[in-house]
N, C-alpha and C. Protein backbone atom coordinates (compact mmCIF):
# COMPACT_ATOMS: atom_id res chain seq x y z
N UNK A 1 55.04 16.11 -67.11
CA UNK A 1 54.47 17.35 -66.65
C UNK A 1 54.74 18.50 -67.63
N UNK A 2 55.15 18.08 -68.84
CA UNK A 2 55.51 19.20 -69.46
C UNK A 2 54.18 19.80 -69.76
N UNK A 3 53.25 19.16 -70.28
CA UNK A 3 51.92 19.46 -70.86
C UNK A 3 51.29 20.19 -69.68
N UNK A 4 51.77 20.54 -68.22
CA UNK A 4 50.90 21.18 -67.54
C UNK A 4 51.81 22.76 -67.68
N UNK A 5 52.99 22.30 -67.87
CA UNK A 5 53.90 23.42 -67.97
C UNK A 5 53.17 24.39 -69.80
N UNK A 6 53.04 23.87 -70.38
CA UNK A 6 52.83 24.35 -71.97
C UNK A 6 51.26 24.87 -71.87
N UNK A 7 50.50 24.28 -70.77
CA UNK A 7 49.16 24.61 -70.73
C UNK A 7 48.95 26.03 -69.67
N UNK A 8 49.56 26.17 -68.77
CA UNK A 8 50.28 26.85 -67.97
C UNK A 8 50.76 28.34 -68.72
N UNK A 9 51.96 27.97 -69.73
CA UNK A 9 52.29 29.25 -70.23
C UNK A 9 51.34 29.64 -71.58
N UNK A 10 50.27 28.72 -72.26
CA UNK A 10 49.29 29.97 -72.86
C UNK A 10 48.32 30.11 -71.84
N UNK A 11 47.68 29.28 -71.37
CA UNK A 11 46.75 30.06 -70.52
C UNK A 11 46.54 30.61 -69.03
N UNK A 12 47.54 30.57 -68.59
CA UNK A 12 48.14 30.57 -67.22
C UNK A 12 49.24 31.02 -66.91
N UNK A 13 49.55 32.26 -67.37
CA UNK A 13 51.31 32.04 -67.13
C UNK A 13 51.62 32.81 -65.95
N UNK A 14 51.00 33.41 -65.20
CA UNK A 14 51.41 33.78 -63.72
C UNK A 14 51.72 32.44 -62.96
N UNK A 15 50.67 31.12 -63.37
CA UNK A 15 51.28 30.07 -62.58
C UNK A 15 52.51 29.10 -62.69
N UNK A 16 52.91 29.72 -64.01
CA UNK A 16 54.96 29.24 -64.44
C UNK A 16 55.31 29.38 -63.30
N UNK A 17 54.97 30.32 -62.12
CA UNK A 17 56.13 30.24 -61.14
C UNK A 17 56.12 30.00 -59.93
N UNK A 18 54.37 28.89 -60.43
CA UNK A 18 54.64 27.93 -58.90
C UNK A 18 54.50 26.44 -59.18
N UNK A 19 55.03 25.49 -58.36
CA UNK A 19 55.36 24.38 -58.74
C UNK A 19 54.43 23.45 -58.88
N UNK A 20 54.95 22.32 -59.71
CA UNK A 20 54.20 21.41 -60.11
C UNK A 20 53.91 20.20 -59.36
N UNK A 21 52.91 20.57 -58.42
CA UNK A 21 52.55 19.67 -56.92
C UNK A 21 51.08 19.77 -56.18
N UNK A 22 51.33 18.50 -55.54
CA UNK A 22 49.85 18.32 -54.52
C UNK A 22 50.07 19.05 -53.42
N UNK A 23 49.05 20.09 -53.01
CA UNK A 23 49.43 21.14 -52.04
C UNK A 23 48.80 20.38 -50.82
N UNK A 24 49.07 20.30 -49.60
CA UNK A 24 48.76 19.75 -48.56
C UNK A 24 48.11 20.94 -47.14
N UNK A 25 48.66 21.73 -47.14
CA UNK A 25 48.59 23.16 -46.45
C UNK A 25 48.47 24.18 -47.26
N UNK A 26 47.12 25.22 -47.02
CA UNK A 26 47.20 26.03 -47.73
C UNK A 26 45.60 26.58 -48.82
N UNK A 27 45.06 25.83 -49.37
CA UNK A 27 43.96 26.40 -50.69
C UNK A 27 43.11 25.56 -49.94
N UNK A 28 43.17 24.11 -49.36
CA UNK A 28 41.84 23.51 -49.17
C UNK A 28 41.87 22.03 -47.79
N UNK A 29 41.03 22.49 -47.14
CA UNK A 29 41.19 21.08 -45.85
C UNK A 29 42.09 22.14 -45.24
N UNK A 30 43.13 21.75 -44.83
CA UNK A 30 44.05 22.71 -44.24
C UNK A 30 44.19 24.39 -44.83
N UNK A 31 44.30 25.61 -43.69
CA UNK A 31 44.41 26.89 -44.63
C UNK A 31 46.08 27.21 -44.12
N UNK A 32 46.26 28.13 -44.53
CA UNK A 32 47.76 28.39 -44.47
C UNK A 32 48.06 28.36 -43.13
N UNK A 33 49.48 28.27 -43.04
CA UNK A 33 49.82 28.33 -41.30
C UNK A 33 49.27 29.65 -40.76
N UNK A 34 49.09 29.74 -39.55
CA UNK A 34 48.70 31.08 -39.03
C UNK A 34 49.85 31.52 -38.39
N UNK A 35 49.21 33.17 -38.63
CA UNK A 35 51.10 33.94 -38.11
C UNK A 35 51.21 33.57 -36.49
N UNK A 36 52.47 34.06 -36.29
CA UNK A 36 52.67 34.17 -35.17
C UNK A 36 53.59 32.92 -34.91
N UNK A 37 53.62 31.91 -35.60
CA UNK A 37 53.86 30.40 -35.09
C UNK A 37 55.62 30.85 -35.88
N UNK A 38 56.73 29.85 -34.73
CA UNK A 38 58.30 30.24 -34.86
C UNK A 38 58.20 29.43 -36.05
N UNK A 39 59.65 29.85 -36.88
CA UNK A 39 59.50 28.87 -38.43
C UNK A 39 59.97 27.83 -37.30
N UNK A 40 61.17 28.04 -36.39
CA UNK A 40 61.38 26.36 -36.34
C UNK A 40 60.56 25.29 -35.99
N UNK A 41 59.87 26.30 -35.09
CA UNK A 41 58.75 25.16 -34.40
C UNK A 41 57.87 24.46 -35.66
N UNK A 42 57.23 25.16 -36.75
CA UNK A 42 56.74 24.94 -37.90
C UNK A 42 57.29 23.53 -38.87
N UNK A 43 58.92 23.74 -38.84
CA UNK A 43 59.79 22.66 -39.07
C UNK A 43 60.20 21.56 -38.13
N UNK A 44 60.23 21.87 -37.03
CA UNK A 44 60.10 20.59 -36.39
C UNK A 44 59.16 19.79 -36.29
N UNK A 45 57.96 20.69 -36.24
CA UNK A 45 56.66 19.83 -36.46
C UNK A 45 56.39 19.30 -37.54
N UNK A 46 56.24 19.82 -38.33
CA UNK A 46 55.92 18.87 -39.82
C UNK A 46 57.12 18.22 -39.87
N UNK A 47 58.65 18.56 -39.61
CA UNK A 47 59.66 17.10 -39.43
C UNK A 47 59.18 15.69 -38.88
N UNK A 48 58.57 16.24 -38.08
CA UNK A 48 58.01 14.98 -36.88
C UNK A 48 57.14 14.32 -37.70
N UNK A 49 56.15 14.97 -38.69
CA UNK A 49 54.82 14.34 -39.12
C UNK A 49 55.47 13.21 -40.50
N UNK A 50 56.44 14.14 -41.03
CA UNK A 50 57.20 13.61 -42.54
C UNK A 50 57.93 12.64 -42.17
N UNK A 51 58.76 12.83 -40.92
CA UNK A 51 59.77 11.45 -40.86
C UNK A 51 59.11 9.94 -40.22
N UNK A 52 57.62 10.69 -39.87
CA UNK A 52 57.43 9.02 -38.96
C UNK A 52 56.21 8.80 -40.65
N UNK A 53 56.71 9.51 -42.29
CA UNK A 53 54.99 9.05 -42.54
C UNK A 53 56.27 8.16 -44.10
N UNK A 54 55.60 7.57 -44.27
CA UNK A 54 56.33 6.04 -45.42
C UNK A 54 56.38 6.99 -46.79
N UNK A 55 57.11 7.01 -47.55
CA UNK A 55 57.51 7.15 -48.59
C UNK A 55 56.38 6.63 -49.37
N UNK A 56 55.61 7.41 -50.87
CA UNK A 56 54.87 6.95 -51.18
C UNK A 56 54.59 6.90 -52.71
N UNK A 57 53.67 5.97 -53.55
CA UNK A 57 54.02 6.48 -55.31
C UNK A 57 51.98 6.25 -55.38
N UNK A 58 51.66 7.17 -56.32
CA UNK A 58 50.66 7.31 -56.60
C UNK A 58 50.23 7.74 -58.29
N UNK A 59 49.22 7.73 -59.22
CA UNK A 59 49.03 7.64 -60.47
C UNK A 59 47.81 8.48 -60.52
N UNK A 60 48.37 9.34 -62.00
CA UNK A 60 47.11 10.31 -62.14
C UNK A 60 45.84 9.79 -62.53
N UNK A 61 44.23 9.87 -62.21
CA UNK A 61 43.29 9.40 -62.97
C UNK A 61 42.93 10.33 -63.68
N UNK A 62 42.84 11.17 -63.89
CA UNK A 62 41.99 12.31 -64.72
C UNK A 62 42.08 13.83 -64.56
N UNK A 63 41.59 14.08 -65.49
CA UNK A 63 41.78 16.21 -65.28
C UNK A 63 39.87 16.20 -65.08
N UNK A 64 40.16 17.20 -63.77
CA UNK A 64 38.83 17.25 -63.35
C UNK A 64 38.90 19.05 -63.20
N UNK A 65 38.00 19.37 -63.13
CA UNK A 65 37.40 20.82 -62.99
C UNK A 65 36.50 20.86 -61.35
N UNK A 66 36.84 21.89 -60.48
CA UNK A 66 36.63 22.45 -59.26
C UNK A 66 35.07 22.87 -59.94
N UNK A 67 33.96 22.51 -58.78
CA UNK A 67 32.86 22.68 -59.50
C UNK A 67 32.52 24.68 -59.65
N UNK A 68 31.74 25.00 -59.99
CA UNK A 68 31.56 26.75 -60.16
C UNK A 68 33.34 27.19 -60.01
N UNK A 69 33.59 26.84 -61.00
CA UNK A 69 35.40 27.73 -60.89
C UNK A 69 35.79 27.46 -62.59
N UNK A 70 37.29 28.07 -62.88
CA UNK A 70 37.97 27.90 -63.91
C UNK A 70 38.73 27.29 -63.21
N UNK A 71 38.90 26.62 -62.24
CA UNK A 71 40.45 25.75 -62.14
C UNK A 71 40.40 24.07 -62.41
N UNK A 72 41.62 24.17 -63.32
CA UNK A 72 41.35 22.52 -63.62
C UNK A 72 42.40 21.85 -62.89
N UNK A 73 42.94 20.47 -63.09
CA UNK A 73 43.65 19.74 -62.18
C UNK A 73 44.03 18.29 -62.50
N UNK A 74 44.81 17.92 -62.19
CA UNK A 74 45.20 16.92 -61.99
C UNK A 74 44.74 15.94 -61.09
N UNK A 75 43.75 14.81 -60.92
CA UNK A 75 43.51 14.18 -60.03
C UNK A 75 43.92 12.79 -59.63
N UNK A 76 44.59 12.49 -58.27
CA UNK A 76 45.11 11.56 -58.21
C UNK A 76 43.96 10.01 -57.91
N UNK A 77 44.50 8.88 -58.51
CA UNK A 77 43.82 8.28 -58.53
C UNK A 77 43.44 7.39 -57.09
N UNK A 78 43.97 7.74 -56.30
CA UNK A 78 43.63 7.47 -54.52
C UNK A 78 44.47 8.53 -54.20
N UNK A 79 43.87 8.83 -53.09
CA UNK A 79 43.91 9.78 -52.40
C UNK A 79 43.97 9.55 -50.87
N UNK A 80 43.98 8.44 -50.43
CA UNK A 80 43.97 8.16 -49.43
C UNK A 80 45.16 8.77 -48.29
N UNK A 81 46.33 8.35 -48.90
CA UNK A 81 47.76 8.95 -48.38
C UNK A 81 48.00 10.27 -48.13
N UNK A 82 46.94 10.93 -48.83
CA UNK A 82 47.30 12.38 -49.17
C UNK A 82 46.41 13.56 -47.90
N UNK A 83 45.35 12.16 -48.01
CA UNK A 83 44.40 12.65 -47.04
C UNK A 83 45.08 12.44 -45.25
N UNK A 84 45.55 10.75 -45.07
CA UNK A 84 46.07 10.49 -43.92
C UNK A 84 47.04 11.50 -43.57
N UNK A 85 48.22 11.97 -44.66
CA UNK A 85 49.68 12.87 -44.48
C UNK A 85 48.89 14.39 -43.45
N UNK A 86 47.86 14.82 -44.53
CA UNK A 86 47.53 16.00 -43.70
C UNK A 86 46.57 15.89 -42.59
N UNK A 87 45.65 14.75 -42.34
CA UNK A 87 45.27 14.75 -40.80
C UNK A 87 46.01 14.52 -40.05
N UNK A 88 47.43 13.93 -40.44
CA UNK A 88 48.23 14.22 -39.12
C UNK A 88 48.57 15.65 -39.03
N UNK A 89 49.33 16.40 -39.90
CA UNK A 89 49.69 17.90 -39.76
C UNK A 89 48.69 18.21 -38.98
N UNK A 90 47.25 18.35 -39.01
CA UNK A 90 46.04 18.85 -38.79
C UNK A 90 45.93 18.90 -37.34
N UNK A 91 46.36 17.13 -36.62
CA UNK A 91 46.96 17.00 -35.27
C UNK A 91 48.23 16.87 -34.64
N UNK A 92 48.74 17.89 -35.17
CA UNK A 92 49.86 17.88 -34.80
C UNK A 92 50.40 19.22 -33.75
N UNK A 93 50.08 19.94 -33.68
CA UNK A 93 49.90 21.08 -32.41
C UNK A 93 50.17 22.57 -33.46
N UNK A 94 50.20 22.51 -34.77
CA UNK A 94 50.29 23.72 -35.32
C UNK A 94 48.58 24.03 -35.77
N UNK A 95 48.75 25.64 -35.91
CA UNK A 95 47.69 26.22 -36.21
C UNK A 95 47.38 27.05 -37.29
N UNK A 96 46.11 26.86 -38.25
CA UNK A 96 45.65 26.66 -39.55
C UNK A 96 44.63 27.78 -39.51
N UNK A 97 44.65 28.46 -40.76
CA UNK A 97 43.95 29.93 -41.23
C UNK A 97 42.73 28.86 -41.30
N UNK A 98 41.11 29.57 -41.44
CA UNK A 98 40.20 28.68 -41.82
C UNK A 98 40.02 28.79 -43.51
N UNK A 99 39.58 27.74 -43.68
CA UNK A 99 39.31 27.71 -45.41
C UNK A 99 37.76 27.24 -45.80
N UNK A 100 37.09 27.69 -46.44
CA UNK A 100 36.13 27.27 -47.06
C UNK A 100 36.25 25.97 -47.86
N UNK A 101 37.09 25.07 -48.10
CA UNK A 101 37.06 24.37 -48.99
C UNK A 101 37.54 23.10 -48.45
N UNK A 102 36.63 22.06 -48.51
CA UNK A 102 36.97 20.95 -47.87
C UNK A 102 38.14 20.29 -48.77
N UNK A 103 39.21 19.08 -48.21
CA UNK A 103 40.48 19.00 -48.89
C UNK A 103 40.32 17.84 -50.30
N UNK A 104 40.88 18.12 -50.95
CA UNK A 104 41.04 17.40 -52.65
C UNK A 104 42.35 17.72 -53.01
N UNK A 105 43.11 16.45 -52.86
CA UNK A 105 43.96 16.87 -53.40
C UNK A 105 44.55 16.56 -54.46
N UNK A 106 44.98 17.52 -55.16
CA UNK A 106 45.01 18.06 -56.93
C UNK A 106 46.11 18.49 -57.06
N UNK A 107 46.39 18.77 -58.36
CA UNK A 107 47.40 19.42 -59.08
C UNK A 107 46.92 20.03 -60.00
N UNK A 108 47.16 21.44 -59.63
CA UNK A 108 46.01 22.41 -60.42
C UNK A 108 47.28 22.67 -61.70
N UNK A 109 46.79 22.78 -62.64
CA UNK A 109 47.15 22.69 -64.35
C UNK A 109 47.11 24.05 -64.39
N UNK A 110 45.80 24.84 -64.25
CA UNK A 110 45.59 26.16 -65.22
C UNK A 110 44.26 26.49 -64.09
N UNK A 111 44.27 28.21 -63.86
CA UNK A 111 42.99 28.71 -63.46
C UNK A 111 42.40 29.32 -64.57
N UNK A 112 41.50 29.60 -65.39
CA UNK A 112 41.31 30.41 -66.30
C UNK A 112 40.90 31.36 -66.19
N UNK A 113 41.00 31.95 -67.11
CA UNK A 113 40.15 33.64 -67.28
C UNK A 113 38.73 33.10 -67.27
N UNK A 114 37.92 34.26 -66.57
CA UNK A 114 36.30 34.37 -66.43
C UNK A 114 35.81 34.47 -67.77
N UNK A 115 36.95 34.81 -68.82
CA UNK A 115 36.14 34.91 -69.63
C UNK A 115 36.70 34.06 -71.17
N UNK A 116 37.39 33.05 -70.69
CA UNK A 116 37.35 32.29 -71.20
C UNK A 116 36.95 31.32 -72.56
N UNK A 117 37.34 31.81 -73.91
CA UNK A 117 36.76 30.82 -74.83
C UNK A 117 36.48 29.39 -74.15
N UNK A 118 35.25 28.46 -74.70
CA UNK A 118 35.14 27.26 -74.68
C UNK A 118 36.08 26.10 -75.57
N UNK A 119 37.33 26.95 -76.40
CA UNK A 119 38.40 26.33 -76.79
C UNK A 119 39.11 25.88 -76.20
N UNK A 120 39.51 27.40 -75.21
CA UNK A 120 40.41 26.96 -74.21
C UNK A 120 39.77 26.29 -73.05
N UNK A 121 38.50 26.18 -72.55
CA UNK A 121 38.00 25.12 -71.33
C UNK A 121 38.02 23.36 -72.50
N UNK A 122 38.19 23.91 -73.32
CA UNK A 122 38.53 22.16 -74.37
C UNK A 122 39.69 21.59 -74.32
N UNK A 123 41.08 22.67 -74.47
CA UNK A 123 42.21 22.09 -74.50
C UNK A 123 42.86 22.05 -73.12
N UNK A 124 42.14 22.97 -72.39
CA UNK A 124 42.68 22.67 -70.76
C UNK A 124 42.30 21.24 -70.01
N UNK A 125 40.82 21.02 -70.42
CA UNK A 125 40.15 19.80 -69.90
C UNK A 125 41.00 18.35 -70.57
N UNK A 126 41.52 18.05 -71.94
CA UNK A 126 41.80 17.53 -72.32
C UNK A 126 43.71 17.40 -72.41
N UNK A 127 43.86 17.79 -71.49
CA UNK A 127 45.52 17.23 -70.94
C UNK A 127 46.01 16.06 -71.06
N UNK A 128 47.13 15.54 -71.54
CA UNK A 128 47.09 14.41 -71.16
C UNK A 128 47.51 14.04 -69.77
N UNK A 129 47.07 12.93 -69.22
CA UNK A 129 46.98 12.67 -68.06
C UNK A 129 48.21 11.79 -68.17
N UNK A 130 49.47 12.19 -67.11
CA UNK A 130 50.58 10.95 -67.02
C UNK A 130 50.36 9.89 -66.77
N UNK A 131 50.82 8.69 -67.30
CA UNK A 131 50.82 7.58 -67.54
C UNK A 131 51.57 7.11 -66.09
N UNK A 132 52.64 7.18 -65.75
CA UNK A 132 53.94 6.85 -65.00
C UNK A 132 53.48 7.21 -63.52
N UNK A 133 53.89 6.03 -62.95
CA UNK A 133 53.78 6.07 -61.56
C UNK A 133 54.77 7.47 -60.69
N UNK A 134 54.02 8.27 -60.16
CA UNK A 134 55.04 9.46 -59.18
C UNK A 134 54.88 8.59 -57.83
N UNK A 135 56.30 9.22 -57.60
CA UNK A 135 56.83 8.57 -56.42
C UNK A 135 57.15 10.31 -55.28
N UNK A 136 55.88 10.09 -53.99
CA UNK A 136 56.32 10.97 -53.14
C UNK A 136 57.59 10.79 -52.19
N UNK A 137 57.98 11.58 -52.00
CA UNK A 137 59.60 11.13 -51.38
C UNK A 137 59.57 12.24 -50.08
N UNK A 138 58.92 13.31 -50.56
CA UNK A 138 59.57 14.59 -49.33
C UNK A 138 58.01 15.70 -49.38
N UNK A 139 58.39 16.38 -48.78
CA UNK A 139 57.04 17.66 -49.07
C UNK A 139 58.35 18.82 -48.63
N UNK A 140 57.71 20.02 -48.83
CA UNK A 140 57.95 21.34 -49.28
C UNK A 140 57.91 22.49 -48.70
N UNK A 141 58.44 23.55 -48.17
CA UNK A 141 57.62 24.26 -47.72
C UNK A 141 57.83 25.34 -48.91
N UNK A 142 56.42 26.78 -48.87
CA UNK A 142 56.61 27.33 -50.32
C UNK A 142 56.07 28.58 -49.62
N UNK A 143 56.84 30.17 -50.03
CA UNK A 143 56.89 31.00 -49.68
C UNK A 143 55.84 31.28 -50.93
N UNK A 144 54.86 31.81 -51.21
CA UNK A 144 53.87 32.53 -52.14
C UNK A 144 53.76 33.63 -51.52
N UNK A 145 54.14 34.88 -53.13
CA UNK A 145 53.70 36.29 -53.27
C UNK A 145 52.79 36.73 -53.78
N UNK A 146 51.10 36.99 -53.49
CA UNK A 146 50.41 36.70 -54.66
C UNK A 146 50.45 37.62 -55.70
N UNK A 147 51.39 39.19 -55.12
CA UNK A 147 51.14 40.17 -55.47
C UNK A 147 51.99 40.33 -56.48
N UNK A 148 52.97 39.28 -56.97
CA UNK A 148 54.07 39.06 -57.97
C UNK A 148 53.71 38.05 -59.43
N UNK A 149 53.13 37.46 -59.25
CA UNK A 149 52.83 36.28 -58.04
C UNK A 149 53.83 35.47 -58.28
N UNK A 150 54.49 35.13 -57.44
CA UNK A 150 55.59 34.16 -57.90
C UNK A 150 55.73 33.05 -56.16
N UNK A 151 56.33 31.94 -56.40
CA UNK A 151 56.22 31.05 -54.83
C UNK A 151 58.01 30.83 -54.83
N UNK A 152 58.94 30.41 -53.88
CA UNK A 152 59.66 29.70 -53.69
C UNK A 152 59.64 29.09 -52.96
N UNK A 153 60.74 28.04 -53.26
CA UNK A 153 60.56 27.13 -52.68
C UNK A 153 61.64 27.27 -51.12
N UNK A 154 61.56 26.69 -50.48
CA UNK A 154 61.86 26.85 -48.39
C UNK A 154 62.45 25.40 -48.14
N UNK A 155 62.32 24.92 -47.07
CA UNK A 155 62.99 23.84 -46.46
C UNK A 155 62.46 22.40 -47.37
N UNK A 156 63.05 21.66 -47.52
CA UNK A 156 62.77 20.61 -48.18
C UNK A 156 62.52 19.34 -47.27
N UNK A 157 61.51 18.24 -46.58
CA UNK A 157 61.78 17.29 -45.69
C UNK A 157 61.54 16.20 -46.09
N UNK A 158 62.21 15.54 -45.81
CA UNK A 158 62.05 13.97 -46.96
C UNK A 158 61.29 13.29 -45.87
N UNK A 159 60.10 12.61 -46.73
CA UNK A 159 59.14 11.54 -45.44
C UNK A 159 60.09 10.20 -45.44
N UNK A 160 59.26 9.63 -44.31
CA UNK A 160 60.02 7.98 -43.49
C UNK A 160 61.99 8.56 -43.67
N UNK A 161 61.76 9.66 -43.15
CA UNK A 161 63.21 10.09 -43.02
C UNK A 161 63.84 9.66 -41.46
């Protein structure tokens, strides 16, 4: 992941300071939690969803581009797991901002500038794609400021826990 990190700080560097991951809640399929909901209840629930869901390893296929956008990505080569993990969240009794964007889930590399050389849509598109099997173990929860923009990171829950 270094190469998303190095791609990141020339052309992206507000996103140095959020992490290098498949977002599940939040940009697309699922929208952010909606207010009002207790954190614990928030954590017990997705506890419930993470500990009954199997530990899992998955492999990148390609850097793909969000169609009409500058954001590029990381795409996993099944997606299946990623998809099952969040239709459970989805039924699970918490409640979700709406989103325009049906779910894909990615690992966004770099958003670019609108105005963009076609150098940089060359060397962003052309990442190398990791070789090495990732192994999911836990999910995250992530406080994002956009107005900083910076994210941290919150409770940590390890799945088939």
């Amino acid at each position: 992941m270094d190469d998303v990190r190095r791609l990141r700080a020339r052309h992206d560097p507000a996103r140095l300071q959020f992490p290098i991951e498949i977002t599940v809640v939040g940009s697309s399929g699922l929208g952010w939690f909606s207010e009002g909901q207790a954190r614990a209840d928030l954590l017990s629930r997705v506890g419930a969803v993470a500990g009954g869901f199997p530990q899992f390893s998955f492999r990148v296929k390609s850097v793909e581009r969000f169609p009409d956008s500058n954001v590029y990505y990381l795409a996993p080569g099944t997606t299946g797991r990623f998809q099952e993990f969040q239709d459970r969240l989805a039924n699970c009794g918490l409640r979700f901002e709406p989103t325009p964007h049906a779910y894909v889930p990615h690992c966004t590399i770099a958003i670019l500038a609108q105005d963009a050389a076609e150098e940089t849509h060359a060397e962003v598109s052309a990442c190398p794609v990791p070789q090495e099997e990732i192994r999911v173990a836990s999910v995250s929860f992530w406080s994002v400021n956009q107005a900083r923009p910076i994210a941290l990171q919150g409770e940590r829950i390890m799945l088939g826990a």
